[in-house]
N, C-alpha and C. Protein backbone atom coordinates (compact mmCIF):
# COMPACT_ATOMS: atom_id res chain seq x y z
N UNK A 1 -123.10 65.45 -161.59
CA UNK A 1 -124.24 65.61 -160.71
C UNK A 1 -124.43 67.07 -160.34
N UNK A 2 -125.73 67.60 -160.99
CA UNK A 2 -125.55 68.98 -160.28
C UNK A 2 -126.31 68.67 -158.34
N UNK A 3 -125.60 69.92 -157.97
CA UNK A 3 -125.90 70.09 -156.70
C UNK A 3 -127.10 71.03 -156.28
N UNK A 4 -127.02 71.67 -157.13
CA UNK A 4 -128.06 72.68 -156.95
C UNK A 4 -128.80 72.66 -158.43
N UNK A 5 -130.34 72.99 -157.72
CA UNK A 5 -131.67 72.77 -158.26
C UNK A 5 -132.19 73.87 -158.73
N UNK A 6 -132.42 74.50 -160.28
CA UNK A 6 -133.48 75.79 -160.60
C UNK A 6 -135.26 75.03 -160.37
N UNK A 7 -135.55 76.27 -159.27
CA UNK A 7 -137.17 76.27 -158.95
C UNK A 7 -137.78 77.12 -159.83
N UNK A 8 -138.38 76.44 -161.21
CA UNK A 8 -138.65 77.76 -162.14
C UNK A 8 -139.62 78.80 -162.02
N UNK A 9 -140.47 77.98 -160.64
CA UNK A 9 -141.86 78.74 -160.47
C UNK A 9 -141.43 80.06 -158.98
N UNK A 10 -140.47 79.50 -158.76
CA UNK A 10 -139.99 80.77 -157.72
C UNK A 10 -138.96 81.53 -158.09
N UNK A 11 -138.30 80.82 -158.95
CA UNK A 11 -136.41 81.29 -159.81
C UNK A 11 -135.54 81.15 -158.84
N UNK A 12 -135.74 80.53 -157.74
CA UNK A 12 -134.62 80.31 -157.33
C UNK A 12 -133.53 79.09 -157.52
N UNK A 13 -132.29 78.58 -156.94
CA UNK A 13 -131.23 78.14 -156.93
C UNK A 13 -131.54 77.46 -155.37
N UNK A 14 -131.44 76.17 -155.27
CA UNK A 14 -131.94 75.42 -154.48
C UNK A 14 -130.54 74.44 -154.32
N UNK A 15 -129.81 74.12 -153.04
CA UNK A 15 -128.63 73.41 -152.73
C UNK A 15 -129.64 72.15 -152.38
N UNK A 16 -129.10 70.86 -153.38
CA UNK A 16 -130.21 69.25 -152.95
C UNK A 16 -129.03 68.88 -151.50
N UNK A 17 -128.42 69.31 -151.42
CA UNK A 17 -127.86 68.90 -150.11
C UNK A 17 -127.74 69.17 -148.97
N UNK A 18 -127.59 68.94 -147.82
CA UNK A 18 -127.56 69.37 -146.36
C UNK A 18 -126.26 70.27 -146.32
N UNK A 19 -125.92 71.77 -145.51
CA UNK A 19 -127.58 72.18 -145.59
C UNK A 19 -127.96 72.75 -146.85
N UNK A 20 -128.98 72.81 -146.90
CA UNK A 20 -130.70 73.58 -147.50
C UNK A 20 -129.89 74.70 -147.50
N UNK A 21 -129.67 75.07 -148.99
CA UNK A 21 -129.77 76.79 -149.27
C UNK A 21 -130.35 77.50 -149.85
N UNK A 22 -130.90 78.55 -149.90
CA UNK A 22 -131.62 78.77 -151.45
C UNK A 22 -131.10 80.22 -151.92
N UNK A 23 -131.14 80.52 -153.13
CA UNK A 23 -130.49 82.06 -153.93
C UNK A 23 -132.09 82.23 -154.33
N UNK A 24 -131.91 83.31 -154.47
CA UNK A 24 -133.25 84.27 -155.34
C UNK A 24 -132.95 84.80 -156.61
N UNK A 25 -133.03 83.99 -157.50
CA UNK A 25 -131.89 84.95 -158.59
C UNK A 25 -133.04 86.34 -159.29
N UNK A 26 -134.04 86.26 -158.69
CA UNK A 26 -134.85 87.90 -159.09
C UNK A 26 -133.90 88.83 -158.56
N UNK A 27 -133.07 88.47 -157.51
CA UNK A 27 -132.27 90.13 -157.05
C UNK A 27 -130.75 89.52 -157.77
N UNK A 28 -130.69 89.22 -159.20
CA UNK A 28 -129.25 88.72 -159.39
C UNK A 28 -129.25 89.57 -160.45
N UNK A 29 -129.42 90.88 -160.56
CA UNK A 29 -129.53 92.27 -161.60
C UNK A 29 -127.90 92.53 -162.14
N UNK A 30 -126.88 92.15 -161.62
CA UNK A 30 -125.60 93.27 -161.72
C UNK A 30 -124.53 91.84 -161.48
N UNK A 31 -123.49 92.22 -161.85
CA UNK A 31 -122.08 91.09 -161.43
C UNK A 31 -122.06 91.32 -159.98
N UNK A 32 -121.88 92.45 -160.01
CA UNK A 32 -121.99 92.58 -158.28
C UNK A 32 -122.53 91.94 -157.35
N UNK A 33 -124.30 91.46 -157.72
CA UNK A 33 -125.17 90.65 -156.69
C UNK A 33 -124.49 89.57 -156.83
N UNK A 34 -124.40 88.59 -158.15
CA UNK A 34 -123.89 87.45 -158.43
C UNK A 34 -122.80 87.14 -157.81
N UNK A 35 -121.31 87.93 -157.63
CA UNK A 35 -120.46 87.63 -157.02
C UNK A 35 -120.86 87.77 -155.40
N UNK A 36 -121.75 88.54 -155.25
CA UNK A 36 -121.78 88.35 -153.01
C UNK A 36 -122.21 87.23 -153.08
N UNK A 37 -123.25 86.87 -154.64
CA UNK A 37 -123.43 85.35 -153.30
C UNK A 37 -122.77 83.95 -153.20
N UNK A 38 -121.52 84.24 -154.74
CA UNK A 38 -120.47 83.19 -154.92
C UNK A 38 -119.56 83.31 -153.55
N UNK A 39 -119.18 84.76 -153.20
CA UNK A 39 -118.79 84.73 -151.99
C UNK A 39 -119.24 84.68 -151.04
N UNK A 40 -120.45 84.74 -150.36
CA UNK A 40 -121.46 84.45 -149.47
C UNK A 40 -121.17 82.91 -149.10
N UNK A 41 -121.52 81.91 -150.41
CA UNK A 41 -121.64 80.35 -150.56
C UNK A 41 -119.99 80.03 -150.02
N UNK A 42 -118.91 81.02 -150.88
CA UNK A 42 -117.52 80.45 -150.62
C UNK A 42 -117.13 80.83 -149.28
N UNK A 43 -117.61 81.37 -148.51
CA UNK A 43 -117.24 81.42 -147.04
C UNK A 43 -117.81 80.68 -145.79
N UNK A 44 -118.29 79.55 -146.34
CA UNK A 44 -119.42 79.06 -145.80
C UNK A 44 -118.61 77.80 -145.39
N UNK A 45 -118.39 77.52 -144.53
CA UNK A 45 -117.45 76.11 -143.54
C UNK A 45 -117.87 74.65 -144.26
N UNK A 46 -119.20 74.99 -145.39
CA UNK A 46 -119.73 73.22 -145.76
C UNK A 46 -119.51 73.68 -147.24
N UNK A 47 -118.65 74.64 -147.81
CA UNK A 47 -118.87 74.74 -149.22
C UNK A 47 -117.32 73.82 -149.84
N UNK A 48 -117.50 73.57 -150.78
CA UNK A 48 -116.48 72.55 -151.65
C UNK A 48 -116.33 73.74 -152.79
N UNK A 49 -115.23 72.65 -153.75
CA UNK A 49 -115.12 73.77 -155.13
C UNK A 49 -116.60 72.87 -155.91
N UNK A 50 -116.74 71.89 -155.40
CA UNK A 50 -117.74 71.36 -156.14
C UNK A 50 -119.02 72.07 -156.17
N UNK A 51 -119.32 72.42 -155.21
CA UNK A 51 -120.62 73.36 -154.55
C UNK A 51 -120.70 74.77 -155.01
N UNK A 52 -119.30 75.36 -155.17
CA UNK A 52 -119.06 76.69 -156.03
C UNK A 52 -119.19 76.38 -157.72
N UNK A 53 -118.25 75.10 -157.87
CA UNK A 53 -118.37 75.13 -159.06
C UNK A 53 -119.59 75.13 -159.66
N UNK A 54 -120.36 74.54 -159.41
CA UNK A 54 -122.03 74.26 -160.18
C UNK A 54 -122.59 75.52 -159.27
N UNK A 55 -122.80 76.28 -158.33
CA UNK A 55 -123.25 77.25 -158.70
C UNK A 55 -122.85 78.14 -159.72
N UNK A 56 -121.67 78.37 -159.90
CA UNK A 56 -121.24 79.18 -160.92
C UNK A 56 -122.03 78.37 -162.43
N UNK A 57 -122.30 77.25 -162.66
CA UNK A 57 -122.45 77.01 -163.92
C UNK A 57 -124.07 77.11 -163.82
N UNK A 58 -124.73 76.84 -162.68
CA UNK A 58 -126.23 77.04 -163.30
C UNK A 58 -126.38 78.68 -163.00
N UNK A 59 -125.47 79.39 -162.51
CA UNK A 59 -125.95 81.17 -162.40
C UNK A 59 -125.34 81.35 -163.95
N UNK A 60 -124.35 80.63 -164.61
CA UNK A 60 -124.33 80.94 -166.19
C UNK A 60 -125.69 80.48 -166.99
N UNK A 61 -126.06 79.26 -166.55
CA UNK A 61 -127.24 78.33 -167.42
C UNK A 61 -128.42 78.88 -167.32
N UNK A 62 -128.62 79.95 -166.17
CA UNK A 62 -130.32 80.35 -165.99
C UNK A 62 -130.08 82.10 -165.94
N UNK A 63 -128.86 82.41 -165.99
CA UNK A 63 -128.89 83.88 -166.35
C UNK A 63 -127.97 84.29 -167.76
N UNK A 64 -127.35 83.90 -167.55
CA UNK A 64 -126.59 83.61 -168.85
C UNK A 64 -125.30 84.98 -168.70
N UNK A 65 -124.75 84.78 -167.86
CA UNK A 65 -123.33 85.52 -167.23
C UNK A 65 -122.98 86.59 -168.38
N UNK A 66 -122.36 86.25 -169.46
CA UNK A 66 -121.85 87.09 -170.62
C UNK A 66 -122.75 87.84 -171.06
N UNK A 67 -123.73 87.43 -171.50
CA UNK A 67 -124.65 88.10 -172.34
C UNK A 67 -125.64 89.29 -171.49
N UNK A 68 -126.02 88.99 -170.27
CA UNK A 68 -127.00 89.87 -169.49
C UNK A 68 -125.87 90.53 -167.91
N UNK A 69 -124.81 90.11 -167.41
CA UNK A 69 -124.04 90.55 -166.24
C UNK A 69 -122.78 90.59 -166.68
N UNK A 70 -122.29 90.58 -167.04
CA UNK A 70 -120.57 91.08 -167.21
C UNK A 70 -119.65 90.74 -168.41
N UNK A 71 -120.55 90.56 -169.66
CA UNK A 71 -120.14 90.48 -170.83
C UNK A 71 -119.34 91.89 -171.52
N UNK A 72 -117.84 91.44 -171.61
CA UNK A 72 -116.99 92.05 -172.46
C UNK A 72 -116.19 92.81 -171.25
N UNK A 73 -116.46 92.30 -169.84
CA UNK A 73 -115.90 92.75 -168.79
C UNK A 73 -116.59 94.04 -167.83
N UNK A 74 -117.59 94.11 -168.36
CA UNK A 74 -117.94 95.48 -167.80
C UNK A 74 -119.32 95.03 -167.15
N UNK A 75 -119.76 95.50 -165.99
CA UNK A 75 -121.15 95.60 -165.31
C UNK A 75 -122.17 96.01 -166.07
N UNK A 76 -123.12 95.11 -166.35
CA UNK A 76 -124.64 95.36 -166.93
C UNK A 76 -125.53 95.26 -166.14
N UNK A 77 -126.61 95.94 -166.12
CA UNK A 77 -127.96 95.66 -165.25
C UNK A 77 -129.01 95.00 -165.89
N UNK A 78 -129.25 94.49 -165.09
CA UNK A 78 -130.99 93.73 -165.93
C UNK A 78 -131.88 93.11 -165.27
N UNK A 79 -133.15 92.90 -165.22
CA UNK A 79 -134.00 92.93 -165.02
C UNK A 79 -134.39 91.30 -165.15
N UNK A 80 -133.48 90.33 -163.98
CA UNK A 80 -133.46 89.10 -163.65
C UNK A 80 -135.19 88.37 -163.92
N UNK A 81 -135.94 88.68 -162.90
CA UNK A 81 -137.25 88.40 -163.22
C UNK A 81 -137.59 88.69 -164.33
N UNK A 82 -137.47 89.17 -165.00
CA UNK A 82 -138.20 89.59 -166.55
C UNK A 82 -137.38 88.45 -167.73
N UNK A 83 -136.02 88.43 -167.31
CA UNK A 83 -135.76 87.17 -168.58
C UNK A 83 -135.89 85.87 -167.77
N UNK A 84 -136.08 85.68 -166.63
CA UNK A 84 -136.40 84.22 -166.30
C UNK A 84 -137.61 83.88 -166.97
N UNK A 85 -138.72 84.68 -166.37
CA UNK A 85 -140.27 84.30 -167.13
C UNK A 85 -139.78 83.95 -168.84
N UNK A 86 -138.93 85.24 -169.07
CA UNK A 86 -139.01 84.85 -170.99
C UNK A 86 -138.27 83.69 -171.31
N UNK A 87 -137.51 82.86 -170.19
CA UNK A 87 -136.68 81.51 -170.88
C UNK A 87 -137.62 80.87 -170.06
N UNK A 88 -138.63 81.14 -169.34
CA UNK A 88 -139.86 79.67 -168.61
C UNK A 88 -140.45 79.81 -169.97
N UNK A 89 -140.93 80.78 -170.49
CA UNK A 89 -142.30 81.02 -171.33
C UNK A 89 -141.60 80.50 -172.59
N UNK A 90 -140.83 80.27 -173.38
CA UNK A 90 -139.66 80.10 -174.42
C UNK A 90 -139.60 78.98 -174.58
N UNK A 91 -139.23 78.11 -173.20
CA UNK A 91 -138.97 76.45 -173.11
C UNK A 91 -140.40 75.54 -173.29
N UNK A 92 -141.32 76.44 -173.18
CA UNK A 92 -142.64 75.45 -173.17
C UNK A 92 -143.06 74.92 -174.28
């Protein structure tokens, strides 16, 4: 069961459970953003590994972790909004 929801028309990361969270993944440019908000979510008194875990797998499934943020270990930048539209525009 995922827990969290991609909004493709806003790009965000939507928690279906109480509470209501939402990520913006347009500002998810660098490993850096990505990890504040794994740690953001993991400091959070209602988070599970379940709740981390599937964020971590849809911030792989809709950004694609290796290939565009920290593939081969090292910090990449990129331009989040620009490949979301190209995997909305891609899937149609």
């Amino acid at each position: 069961m995922n827990l969290w929801e991609y909004d493709k028309g806003l790009h965000t990361l939507n928690l279906k459970i109480n509470p209501f969270y939402e990520i913006d993944l347009d500002g998810c440019n660098s490993s850096a953003e990505v990890l504040d908000w794994i740690a953001q979510i993991a400091n959070k008194n209602w988070a599970t590994s379940e709740i981390i875990g599937d964020l971590v797998f849809m911030f792989n499934k809709h950004l694609s972790l290796q290939e565009n943020i920290c593939g081969w270990g090292k910090d990449h930048f990129f331009n989040a909004d620009e490949w979301l539209e190209k995997q909305c525009n891609s899937r149609i």
